[in-house]
Protein backbone atom coordinates (compact mmCIF):
# COMPACT_ATOMS: atom_id res chain seq x y z
CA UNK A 1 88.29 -25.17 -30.44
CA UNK A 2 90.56 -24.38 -27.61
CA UNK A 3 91.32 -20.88 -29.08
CA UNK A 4 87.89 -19.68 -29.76
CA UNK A 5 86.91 -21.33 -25.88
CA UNK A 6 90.37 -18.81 -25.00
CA UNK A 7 89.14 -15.70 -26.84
CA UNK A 8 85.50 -15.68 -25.29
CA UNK A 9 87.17 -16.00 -21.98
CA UNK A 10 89.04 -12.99 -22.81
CA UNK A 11 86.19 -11.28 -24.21
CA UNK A 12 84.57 -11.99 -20.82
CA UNK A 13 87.14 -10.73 -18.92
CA UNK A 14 87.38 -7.37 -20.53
CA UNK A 15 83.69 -6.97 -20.78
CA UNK A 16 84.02 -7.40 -16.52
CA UNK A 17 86.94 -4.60 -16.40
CA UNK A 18 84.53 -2.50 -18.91
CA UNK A 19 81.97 -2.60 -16.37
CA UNK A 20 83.64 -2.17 -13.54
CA UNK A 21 85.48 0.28 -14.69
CA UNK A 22 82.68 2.06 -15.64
CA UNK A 23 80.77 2.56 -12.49
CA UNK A 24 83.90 3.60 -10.26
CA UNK A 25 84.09 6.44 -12.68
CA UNK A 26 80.68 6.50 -12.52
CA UNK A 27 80.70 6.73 -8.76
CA UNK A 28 83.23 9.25 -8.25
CA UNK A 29 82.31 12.38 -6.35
CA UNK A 30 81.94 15.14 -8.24
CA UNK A 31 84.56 17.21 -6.53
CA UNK A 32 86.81 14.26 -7.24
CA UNK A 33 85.74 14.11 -10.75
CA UNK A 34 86.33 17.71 -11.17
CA UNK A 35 90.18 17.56 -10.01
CA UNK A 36 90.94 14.93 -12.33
CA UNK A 37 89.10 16.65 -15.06
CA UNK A 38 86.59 14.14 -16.23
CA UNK A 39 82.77 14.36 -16.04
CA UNK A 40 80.72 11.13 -14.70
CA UNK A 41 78.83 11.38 -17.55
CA UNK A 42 81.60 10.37 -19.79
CA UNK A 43 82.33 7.25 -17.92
CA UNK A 44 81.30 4.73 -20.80
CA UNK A 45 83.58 6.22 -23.35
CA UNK A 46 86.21 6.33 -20.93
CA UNK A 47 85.70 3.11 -19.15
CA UNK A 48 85.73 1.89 -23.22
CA UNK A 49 89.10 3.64 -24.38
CA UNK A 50 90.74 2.25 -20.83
CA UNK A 51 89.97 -1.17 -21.99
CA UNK A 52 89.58 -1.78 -25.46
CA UNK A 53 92.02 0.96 -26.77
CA UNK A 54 91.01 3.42 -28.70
């Protein structure tokens, strides 16, 4: 019991880093965006492969 109770805790936690995660890219200005090379419109895969792994 106490390792299921552990893993949706965890599963909780990452799905809280996913979205947060997700809107700062999300958020970022575009001129920011373009130095770094990423598009805001790509945020969920990215925010996705930063957390879960590919």
């Amino acid at each position: 019991m106490i390792t299921m109770i552990e893993s949706w805790k965890e599963a909780a936690r990452k799905r809280a880093l996913y979205r947060r995660t997700r809107d700062e890219i999300a958020r970022l200005p575009k001129a920011v965006a373009w130095d770094l090379a990423i598009s805001p419109s790509d945020a969920e895969r990215l925010a996705r492969e930063a957390v879960y792994g590919r």
